[in-house]
Protein backbone atom coordinates (compact mmCIF):
# COMPACT_ATOMS: atom_id res chain seq x y z
CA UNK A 1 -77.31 107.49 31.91
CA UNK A 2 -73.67 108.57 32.14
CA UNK A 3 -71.24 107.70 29.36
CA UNK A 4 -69.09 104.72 29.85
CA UNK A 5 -65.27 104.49 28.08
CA UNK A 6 -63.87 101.39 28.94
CA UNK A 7 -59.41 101.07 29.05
CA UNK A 8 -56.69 99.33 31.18
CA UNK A 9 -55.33 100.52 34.38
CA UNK A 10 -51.46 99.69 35.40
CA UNK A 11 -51.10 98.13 38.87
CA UNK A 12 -47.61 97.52 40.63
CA UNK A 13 -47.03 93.99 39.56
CA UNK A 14 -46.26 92.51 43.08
CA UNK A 15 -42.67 91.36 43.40
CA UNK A 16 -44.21 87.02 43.96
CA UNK A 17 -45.74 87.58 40.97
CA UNK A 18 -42.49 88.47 38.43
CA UNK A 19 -42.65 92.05 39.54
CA UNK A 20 -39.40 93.84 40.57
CA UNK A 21 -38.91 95.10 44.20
CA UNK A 22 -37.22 98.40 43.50
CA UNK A 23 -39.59 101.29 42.31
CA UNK A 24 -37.39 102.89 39.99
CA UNK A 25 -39.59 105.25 37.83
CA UNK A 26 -38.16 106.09 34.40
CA UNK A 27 -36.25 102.58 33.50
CA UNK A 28 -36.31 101.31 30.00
CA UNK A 29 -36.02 97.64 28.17
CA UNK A 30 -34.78 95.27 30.37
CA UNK A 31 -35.30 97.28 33.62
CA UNK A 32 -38.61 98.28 32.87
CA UNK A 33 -40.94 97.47 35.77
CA UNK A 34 -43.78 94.89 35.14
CA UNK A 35 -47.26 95.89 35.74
CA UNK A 36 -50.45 93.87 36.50
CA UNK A 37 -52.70 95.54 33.65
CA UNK A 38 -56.85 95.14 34.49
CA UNK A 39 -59.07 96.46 32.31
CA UNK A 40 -61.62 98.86 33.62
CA UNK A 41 -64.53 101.13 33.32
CA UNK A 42 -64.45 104.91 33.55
CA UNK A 43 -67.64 106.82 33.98
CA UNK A 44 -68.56 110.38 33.30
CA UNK A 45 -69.23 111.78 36.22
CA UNK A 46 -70.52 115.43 35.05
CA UNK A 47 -73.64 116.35 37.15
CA UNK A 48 -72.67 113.64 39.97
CA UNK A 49 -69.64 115.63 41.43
CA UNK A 50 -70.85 116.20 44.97
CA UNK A 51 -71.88 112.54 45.20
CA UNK A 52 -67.97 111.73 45.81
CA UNK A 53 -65.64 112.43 48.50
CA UNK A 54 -61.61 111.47 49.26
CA UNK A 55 -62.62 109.55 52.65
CA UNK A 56 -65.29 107.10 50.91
CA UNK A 57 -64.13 106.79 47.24
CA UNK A 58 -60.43 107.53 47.81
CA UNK A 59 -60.99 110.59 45.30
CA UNK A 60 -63.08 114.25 44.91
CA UNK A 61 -63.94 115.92 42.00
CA UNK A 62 -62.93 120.02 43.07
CA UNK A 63 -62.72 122.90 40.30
CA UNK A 64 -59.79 124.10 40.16
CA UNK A 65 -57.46 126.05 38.31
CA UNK A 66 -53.80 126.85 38.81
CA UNK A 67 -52.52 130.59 39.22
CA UNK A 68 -50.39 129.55 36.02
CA UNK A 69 -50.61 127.24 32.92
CA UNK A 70 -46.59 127.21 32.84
CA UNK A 71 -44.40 124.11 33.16
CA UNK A 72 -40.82 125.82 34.03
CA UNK A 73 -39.84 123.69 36.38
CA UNK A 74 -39.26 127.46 39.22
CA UNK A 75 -43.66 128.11 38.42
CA UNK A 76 -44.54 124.90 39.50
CA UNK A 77 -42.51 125.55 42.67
CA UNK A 78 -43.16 128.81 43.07
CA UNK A 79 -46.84 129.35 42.05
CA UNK A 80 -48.55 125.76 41.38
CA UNK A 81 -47.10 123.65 44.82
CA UNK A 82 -48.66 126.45 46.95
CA UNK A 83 -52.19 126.47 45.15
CA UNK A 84 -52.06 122.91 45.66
CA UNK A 85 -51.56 122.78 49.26
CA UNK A 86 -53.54 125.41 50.12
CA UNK A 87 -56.16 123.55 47.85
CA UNK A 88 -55.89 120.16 49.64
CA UNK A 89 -55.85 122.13 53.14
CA UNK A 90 -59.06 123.57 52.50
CA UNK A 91 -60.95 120.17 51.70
């Protein structure tokens, strides 16, 4: 049986329900955006991979690894956003 954490996941609070219309990401205090927390249930999926795919379960599991573990800001442009297209063009 796979291992089962369980945690909250953030929703967009919707806008009728005391949400905020703008999407502003990176506000603080008062103009923090509300969310609609739900708790849920994650799974390990180890072993089950191939069972999911991004046009039944809106995700895929793919191993991957970047050309570079860097986080200047010109690597991710340079090196990382190709990988990752030519990643998502070839599933």
């Amino acid at each position: 049986m796979a291992a089962l954490m369980e945690t909250t996941m953030n929703y967009h609070l919707d806008p009728s329900r005391g949400g905020s219309k703008p999407s502003t990401f990176g506000t603080i205090g008062v103009l923090r955006r509300k969310f609609d927390s739900r708790p849920i249930q994650i799974h390990d999926l180890r072993g089950l991979e191939s069972e999911f795919d991004i046009h039944t379960h809106s995700f895929q599991i793919h191993d991957w690894k970047p050309g570079t573990t860097s986080l200047d800001s010109n690597d991710v442009k340079q090196i990382i956003y190709p990988e990752t297209e030519e990643l998502i063009k070839s599933m």
